[in-house]
N, C-alpha and C. Protein backbone atom coordinates (compact mmCIF):
# COMPACT_ATOMS: atom_id res chain seq x y z
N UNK A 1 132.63 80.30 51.52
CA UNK A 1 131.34 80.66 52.06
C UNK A 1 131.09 79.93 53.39
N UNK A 2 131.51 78.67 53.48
CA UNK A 2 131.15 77.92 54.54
C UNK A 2 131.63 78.22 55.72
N UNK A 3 132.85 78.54 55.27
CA UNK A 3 134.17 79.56 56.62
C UNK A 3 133.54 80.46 57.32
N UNK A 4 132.58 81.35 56.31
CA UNK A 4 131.63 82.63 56.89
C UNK A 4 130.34 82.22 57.62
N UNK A 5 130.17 80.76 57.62
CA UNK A 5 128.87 80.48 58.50
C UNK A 5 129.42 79.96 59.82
N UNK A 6 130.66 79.63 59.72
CA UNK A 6 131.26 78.69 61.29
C UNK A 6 130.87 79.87 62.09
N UNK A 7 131.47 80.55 62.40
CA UNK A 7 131.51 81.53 63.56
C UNK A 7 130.28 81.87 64.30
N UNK A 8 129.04 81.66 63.35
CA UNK A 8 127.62 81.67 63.55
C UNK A 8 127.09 80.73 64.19
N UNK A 9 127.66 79.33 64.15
CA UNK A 9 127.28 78.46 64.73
C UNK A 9 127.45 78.18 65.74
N UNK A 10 128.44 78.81 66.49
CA UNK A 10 128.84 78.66 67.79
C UNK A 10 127.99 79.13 68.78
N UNK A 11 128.09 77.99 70.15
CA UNK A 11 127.00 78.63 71.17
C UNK A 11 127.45 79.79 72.04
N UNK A 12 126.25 80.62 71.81
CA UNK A 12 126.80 81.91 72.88
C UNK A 12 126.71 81.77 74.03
N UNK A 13 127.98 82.79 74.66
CA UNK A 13 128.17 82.68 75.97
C UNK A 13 127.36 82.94 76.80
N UNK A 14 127.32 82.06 77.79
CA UNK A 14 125.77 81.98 78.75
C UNK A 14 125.76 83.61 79.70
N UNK A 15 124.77 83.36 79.90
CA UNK A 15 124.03 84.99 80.15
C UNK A 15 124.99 85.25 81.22
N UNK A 16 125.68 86.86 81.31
CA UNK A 16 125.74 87.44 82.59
C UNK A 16 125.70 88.25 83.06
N UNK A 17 125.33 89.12 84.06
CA UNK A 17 124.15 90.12 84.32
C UNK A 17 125.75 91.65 84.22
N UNK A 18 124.84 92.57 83.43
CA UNK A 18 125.17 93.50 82.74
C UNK A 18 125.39 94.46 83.68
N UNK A 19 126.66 95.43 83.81
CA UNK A 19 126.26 96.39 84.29
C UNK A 19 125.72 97.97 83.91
N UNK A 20 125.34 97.74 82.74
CA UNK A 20 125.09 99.17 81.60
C UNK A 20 123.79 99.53 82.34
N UNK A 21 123.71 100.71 82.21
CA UNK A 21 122.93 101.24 82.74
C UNK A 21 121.57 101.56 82.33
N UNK A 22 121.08 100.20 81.49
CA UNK A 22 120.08 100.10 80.69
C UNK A 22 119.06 101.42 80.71
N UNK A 23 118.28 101.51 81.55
CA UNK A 23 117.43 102.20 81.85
C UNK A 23 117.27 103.71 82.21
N UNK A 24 118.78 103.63 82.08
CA UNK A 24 118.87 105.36 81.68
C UNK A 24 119.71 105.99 80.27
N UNK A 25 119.40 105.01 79.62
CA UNK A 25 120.04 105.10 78.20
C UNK A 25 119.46 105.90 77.51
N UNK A 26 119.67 107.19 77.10
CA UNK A 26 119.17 108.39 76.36
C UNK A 26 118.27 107.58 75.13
N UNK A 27 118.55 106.66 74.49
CA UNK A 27 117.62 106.67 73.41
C UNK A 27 116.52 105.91 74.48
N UNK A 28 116.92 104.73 75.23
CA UNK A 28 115.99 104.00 75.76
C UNK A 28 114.89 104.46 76.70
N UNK A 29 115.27 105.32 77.51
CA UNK A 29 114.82 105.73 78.97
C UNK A 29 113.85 106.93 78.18
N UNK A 30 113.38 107.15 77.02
CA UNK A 30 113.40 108.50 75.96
C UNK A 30 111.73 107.64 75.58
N UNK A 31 112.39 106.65 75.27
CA UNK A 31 111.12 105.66 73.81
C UNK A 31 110.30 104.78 75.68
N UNK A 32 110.54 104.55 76.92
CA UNK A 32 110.17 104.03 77.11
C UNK A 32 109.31 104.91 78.03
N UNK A 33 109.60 106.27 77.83
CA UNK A 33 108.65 107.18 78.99
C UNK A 33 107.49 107.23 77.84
N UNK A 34 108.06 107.56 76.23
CA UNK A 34 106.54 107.63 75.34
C UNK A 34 105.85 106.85 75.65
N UNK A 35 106.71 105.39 75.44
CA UNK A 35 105.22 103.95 75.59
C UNK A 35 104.54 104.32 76.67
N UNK A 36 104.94 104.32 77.49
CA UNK A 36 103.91 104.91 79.23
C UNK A 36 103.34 105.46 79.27
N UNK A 37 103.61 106.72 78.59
CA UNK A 37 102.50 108.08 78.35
C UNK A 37 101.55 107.77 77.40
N UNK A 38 101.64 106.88 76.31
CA UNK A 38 100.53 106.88 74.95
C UNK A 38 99.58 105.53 75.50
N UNK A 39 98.27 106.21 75.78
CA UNK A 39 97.35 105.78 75.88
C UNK A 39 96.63 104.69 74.91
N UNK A 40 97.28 104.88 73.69
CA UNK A 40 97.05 103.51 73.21
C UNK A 40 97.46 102.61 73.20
N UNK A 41 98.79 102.67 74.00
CA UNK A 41 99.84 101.26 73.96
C UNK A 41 99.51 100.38 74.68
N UNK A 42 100.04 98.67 74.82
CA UNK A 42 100.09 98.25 75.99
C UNK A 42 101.53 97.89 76.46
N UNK A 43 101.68 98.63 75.99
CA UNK A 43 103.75 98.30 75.95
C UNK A 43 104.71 98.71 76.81
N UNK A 44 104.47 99.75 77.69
CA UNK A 44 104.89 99.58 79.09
C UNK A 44 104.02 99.98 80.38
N UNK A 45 102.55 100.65 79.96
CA UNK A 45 102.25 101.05 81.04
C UNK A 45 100.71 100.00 80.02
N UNK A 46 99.95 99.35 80.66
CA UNK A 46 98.36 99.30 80.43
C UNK A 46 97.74 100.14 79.62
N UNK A 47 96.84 100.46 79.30
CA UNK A 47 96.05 101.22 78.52
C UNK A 47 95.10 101.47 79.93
N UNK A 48 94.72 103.23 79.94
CA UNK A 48 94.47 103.74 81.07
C UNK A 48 92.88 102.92 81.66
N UNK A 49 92.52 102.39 80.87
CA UNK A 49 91.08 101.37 81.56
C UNK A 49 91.49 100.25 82.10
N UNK A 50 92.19 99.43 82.03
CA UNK A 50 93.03 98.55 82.63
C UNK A 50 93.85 99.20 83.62
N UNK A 51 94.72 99.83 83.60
CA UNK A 51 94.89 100.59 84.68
C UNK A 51 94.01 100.86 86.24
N UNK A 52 93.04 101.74 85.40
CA UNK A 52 92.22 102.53 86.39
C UNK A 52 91.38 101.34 87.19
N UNK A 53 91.43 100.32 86.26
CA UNK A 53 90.40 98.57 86.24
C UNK A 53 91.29 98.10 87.97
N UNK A 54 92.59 98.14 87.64
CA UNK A 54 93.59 97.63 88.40
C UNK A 54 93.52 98.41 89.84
N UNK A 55 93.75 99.34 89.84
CA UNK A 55 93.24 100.39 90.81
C UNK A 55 92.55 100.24 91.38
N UNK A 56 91.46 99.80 91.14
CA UNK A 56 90.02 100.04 91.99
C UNK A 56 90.17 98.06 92.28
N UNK A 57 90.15 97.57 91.88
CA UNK A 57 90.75 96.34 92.47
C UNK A 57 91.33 96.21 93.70
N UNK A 58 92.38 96.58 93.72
CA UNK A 58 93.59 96.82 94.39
C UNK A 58 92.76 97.53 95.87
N UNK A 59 92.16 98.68 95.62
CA UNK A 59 91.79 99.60 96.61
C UNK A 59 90.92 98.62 97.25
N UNK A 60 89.90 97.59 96.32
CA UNK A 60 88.74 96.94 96.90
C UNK A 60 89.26 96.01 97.84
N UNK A 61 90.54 95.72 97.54
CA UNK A 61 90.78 94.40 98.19
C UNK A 61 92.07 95.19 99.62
N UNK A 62 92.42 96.19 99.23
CA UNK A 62 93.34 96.52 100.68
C UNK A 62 93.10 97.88 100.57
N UNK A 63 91.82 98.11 101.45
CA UNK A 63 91.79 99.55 101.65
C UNK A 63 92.71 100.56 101.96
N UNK A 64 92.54 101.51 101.07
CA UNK A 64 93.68 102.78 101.78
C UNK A 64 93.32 103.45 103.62
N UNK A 65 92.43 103.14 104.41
CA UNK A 65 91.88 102.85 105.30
C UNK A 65 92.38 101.67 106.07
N UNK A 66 92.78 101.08 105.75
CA UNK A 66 93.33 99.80 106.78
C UNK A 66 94.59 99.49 106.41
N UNK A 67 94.92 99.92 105.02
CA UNK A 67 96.19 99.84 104.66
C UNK A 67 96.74 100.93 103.87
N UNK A 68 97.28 101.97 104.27
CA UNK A 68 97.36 103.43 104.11
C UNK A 68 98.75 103.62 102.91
N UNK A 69 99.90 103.01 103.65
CA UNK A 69 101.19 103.34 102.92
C UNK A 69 101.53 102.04 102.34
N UNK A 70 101.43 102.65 100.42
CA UNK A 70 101.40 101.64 99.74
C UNK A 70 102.76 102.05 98.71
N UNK A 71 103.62 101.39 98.32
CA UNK A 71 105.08 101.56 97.81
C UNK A 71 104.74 100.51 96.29
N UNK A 72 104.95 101.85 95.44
CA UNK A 72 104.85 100.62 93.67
C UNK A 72 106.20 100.43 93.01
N UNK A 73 106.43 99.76 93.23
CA UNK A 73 107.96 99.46 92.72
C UNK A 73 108.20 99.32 91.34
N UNK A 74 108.72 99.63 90.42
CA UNK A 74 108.95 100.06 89.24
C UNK A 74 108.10 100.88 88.83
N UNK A 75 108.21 101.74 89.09
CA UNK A 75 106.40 102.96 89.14
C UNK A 75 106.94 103.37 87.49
N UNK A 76 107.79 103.84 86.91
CA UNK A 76 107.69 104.67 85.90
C UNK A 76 107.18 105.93 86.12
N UNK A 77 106.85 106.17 85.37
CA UNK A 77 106.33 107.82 85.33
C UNK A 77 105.58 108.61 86.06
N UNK A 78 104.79 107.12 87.24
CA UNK A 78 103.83 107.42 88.21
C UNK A 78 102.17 106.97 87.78
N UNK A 79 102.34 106.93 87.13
CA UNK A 79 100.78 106.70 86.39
C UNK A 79 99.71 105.28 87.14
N UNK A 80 100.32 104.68 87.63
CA UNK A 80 99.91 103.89 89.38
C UNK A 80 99.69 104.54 90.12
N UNK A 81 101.27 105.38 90.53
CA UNK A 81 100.94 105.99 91.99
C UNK A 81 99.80 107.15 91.60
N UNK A 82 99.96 107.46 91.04
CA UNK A 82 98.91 108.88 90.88
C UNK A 82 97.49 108.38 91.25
N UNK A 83 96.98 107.34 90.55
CA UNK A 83 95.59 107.06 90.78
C UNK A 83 95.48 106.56 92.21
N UNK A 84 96.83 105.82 93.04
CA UNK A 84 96.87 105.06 94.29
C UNK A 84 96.70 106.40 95.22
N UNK A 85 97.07 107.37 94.82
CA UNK A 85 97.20 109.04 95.44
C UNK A 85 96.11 109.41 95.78
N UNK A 86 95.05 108.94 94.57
CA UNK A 86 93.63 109.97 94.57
C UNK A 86 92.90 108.85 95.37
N UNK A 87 93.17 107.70 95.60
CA UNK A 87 92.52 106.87 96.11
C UNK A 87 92.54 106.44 97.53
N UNK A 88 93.68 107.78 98.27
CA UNK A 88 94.25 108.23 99.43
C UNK A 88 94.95 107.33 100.16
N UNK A 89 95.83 106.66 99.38
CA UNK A 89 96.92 106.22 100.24
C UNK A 89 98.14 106.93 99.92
N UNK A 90 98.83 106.65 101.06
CA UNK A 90 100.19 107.80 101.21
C UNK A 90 101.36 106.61 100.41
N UNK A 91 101.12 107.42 98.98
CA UNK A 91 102.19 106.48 98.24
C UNK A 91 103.73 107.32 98.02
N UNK A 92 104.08 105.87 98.15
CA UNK A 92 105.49 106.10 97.42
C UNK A 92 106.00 105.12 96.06
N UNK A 93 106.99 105.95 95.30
CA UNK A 93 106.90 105.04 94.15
C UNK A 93 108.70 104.99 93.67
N UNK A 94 108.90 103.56 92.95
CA UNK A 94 110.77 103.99 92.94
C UNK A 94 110.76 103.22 92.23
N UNK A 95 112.11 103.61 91.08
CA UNK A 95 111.99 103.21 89.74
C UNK A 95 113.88 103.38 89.10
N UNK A 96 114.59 102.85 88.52
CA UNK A 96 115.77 103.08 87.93
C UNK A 96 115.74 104.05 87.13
N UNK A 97 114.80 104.49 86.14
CA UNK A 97 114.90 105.32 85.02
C UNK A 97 115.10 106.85 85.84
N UNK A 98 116.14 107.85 85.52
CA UNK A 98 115.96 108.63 86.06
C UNK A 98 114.88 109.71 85.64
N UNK A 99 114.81 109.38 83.87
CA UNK A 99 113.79 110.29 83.15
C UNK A 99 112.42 110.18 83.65
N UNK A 100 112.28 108.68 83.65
CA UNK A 100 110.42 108.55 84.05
C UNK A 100 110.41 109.17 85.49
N UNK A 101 111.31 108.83 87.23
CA UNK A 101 111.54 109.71 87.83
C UNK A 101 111.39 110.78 88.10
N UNK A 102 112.24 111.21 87.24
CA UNK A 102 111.94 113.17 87.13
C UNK A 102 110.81 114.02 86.34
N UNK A 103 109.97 113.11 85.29
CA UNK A 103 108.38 113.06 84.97
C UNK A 103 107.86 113.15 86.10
N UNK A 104 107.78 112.12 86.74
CA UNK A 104 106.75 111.56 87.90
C UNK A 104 106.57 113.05 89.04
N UNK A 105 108.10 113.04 88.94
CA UNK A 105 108.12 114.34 90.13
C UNK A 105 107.70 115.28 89.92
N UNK A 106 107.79 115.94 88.55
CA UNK A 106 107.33 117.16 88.27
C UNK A 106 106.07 116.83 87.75
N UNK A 107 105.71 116.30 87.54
CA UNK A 107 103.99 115.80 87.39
C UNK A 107 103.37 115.90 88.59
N UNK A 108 103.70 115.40 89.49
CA UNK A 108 103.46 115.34 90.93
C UNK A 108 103.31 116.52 91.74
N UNK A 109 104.54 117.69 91.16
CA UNK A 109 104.49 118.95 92.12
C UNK A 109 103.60 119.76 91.17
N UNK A 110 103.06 119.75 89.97
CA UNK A 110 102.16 120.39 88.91
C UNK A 110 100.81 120.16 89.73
N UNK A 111 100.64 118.96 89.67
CA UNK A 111 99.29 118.15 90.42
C UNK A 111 98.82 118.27 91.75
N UNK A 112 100.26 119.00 92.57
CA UNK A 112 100.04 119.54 94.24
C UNK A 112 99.81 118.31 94.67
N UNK A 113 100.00 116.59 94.19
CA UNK A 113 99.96 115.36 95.32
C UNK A 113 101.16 115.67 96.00
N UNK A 114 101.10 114.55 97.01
CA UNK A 114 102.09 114.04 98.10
C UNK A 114 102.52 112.57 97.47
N UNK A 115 103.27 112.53 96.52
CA UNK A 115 103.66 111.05 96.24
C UNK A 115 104.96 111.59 96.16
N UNK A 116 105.88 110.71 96.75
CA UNK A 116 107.45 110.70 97.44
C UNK A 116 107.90 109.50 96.23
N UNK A 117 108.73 110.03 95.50
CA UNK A 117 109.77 109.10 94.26
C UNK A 117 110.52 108.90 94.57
N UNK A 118 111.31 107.77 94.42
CA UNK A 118 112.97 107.43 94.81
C UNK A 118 112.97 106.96 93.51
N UNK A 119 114.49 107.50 93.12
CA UNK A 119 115.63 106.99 92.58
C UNK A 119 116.06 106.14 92.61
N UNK A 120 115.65 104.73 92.74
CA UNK A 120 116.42 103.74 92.94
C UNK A 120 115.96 102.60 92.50
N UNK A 121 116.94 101.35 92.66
CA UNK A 121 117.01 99.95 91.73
C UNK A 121 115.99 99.30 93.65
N UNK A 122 114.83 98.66 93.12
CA UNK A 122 114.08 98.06 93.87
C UNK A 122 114.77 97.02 94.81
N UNK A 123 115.64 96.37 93.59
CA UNK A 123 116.60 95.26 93.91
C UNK A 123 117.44 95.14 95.33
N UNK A 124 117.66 96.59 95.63
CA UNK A 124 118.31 97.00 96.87
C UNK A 124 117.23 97.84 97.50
N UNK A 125 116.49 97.50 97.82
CA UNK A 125 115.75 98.03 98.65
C UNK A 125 116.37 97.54 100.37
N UNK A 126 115.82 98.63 101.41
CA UNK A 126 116.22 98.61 102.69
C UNK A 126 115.44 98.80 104.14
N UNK A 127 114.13 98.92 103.30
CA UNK A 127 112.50 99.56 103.98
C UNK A 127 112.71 98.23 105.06
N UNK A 128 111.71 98.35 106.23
CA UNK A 128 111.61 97.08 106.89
C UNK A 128 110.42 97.90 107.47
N UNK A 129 109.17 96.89 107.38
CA UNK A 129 107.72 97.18 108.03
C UNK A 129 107.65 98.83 107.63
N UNK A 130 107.86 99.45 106.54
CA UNK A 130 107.36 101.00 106.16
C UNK A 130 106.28 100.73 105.48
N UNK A 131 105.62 99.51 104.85
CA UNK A 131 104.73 99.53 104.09
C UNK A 131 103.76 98.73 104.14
N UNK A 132 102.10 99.45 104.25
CA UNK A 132 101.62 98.31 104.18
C UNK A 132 101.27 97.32 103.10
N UNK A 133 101.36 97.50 101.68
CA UNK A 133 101.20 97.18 100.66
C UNK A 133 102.65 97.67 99.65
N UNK A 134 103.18 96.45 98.47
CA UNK A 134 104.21 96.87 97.49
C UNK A 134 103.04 95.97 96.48
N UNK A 135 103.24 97.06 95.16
CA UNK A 135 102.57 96.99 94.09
C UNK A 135 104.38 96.88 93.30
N UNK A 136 104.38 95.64 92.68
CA UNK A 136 105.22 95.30 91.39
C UNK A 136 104.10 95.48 90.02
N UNK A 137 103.79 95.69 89.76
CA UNK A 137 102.46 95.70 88.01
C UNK A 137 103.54 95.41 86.98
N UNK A 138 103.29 95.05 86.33
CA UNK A 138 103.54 95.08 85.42
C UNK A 138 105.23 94.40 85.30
N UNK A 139 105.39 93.30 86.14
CA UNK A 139 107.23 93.36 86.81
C UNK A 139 108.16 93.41 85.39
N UNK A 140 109.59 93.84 85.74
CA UNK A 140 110.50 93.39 84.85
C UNK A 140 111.40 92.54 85.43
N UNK A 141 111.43 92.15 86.66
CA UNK A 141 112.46 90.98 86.93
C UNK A 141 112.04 89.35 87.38
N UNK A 142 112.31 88.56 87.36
CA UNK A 142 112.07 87.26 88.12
C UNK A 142 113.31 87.52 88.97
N UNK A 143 114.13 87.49 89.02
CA UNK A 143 115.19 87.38 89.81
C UNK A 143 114.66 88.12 91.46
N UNK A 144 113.97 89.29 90.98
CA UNK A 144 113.48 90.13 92.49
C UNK A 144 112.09 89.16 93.08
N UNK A 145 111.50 88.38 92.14
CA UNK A 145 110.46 87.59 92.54
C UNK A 145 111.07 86.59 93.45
N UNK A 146 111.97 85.53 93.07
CA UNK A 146 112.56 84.54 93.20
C UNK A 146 113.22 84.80 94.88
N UNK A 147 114.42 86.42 95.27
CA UNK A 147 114.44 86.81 96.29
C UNK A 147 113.72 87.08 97.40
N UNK A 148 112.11 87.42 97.66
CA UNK A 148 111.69 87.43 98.00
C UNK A 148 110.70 86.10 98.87
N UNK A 149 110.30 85.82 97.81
CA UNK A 149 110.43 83.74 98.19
C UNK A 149 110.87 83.25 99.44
């Protein structure tokens, strides 16, 4: 029995950054557009009063008027940019998941806004002075915090 606990005891190998494509993982990229969409969660997107709370914050403190083009970086499904939309700044929003992505977009062309989605890992971003405002909410990295610094 004791033989069957050694192997357990051993320390695991220290972290190193993955290249799986987490976030477009059919079961994952699937369960994490629901959490976003269900209004009762707070599990990946706010609950839409906190949200909308955040929003009008945001607007109070950097007008879409003095500060027009605003970029939300890990947008998800859009559910930021959308309200940053009605609140007339010329948003853009970019995100890894291709599912929440392709939500956002076709939500977007249903809705007749102008919000522009990218496909892409924030991490590599290449913008220089395109924006006057980047909204991270809700972040999933320190590492992109830490770069910026």
């Amino acid at each position: 029995m004791f033989k069957k606990i050694i192997p357990f005891m051993q320390k695991p190998e220290l972290y190193k950054e993955s290249t799986a494509k987490f976030w477009n993982d059919e079961h994952i990229s699937k369960g994490m557009l629901e959490a976003h969409l269900n209004p009762e969660w707070d599990a990946a997107t706010r609950n839409l009063k906190f949200v909308d709370k955040s929003v009008d914050w945001i607007a109070s403190m950097w007008s879409p008027e003095r500060y027009p083009k605003l970029i939300d970086l890990g947008c998800g499904p859009g559910i930021y940019a959308e309200r940053f939309c009605n609140k007339s700044y010329d948003v853009t929003g970019m995100d890894l998941s291709e599912r929440s992505i392709n939500y956002a977009r076709a939500n977007a062309e249903m809705k007749k806004t102008n919000i522009k989605y990218l496909l892409q890992n924030y991490l590599e971003l290449s913008f220089e002075d395109e924006f006057n405002i980047a909204t991270l909410i809700y972040y999933d990295s320190i590492p992109f915090l830490i770069n910026i610094l």
